[in-house]
C-alpha atoms as a PDB file:
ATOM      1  CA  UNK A   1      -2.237  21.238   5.275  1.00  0.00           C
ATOM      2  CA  UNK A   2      -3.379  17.920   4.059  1.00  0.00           C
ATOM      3  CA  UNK A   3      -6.806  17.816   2.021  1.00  0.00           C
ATOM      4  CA  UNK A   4      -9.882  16.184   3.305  1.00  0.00           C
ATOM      5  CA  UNK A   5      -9.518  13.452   0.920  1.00  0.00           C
ATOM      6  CA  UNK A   6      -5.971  12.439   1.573  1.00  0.00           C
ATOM      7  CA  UNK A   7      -5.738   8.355   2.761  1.00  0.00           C
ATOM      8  CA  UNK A   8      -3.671   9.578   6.069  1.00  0.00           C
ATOM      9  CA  UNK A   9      -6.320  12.028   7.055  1.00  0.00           C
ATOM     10  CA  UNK A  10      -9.276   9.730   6.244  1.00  0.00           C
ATOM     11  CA  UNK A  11      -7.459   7.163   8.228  1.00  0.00           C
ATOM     12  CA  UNK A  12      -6.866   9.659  11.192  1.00  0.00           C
ATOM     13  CA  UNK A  13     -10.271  10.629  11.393  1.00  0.00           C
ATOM     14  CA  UNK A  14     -11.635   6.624  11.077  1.00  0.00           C
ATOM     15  CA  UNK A  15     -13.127   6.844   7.878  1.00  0.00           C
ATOM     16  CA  UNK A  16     -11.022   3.654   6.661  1.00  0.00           C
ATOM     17  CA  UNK A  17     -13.334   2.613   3.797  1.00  0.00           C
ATOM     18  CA  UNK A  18     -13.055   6.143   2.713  1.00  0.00           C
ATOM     19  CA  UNK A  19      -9.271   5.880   3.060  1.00  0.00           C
ATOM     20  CA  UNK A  20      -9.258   2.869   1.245  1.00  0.00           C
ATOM     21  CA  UNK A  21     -11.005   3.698  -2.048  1.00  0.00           C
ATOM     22  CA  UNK A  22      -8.740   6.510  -2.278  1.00  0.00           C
ATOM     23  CA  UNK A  23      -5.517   4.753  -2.257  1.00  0.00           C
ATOM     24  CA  UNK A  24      -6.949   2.620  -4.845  1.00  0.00           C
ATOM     25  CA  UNK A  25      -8.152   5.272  -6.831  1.00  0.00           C
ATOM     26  CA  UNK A  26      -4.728   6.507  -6.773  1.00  0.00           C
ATOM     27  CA  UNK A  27      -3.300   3.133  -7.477  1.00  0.00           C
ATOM     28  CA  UNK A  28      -5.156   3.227 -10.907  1.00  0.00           C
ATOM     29  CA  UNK A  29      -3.496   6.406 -11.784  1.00  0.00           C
ATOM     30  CA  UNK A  30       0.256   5.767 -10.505  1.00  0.00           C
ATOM     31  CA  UNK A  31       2.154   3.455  -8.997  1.00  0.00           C
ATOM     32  CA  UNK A  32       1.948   3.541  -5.029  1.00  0.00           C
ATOM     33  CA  UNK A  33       5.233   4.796  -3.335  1.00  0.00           C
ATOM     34  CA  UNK A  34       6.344   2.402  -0.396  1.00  0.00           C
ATOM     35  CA  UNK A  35       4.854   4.548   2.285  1.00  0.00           C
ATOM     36  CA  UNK A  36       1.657   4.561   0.668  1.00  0.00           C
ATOM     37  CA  UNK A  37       1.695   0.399   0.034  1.00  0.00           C
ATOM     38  CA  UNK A  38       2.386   0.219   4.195  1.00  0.00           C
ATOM     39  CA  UNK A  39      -0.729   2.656   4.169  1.00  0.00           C
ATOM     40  CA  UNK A  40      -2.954   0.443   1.938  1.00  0.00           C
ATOM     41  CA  UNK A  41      -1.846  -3.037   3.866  1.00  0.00           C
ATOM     42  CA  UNK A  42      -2.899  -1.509   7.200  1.00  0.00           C
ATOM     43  CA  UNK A  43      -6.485  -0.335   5.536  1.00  0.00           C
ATOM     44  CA  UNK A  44      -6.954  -3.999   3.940  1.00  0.00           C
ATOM     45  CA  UNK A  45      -6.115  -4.908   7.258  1.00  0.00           C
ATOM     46  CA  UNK A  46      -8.530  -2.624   9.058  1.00  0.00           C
ATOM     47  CA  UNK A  47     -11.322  -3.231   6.931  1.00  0.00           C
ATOM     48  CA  UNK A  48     -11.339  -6.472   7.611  1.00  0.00           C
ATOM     49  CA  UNK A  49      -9.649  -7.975   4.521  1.00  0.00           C
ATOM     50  CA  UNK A  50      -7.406 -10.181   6.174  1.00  0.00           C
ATOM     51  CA  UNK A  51      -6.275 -12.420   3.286  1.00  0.00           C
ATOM     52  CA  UNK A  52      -5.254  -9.419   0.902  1.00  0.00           C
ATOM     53  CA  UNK A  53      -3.503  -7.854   3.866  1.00  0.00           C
ATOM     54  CA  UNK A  54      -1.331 -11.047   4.552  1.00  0.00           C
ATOM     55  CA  UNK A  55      -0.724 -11.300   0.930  1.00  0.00           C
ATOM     56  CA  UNK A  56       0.263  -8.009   0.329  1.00  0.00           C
ATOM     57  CA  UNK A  57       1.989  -7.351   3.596  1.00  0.00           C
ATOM     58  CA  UNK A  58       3.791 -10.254   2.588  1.00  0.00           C
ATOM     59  CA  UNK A  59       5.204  -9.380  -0.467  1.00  0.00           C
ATOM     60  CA  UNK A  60       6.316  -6.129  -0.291  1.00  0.00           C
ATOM     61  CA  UNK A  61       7.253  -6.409   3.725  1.00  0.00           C
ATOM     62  CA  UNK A  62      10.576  -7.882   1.392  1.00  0.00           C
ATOM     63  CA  UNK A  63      11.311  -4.065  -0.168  1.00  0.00           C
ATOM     64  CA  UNK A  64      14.802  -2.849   1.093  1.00  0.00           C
ATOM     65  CA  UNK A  65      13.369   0.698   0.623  1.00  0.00           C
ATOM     66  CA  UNK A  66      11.298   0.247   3.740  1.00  0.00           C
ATOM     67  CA  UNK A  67      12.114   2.234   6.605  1.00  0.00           C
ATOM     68  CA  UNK A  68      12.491   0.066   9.780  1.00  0.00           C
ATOM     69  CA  UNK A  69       9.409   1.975  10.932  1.00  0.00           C
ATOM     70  CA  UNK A  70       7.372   0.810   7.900  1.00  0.00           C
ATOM     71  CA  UNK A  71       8.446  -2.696   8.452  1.00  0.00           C
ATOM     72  CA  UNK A  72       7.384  -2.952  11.933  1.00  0.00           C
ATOM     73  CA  UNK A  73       3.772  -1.679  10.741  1.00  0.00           C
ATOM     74  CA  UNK A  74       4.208  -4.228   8.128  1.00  0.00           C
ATOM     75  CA  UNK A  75       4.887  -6.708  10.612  1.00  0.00           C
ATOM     76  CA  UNK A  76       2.087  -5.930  13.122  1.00  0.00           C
ATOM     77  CA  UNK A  77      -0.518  -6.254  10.016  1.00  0.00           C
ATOM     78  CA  UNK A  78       0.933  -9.405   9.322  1.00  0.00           C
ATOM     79  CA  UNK A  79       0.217 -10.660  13.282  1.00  0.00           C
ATOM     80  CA  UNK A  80      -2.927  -8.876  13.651  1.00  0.00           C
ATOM     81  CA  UNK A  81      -4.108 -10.445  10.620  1.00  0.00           C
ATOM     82  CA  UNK A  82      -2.851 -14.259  11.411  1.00  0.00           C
ATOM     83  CA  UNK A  83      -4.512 -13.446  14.484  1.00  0.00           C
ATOM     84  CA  UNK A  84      -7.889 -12.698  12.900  1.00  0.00           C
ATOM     85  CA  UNK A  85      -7.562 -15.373  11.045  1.00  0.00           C
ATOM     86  CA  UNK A  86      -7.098 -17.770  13.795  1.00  0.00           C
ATOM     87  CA  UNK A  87      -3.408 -18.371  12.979  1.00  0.00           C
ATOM     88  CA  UNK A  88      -1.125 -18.421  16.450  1.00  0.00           C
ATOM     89  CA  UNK A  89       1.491 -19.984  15.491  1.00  0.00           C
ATOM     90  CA  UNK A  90       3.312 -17.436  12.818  1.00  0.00           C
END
């Protein structure tokens, strides 16, 4: 059973800022493991941060760790972002 303060039940449940302070807080205290980079790109991404998600997205999309399941998420905060951003033709 995850805890109530773990980023992929916070992110389940909508509570993305929430999500997103904790992933940093962790960040502080380790470094992130791929999945949890993926994680933190799509909650840049869905808190509206559209320039640190393209960045970050960006550079670690690059990883050959990455499943080819993280890399599509990767890949859809990358277009979602360009998108927000007013970007079409990327």
């Amino acid at each position: 059973m995850q805890s109530q303060s773990d980023p992929h039940t916070l992110l389940s449940s909508g509570r993305f800022a929430e999500a997103l302070r904790n992933i940093r807080t962790t960040e502080t205290h380790r470094s992130l493991t791929p999945p949890e980079q993926v994680l933190l790109a799509e909650l840049l991404s869905l808190t509206g941060d559209a320039d640190s998600a393209l960045t970050f997205s960006d550079r670690i999309i690059r990883q050959p760790v990455l499943t080819v399941n993280q890399r599509c998420r990767l890949r859809h905060v990358l277009g979602l972002s360009y998108f927000r951003k007013g970007v079409s033709d990327k």
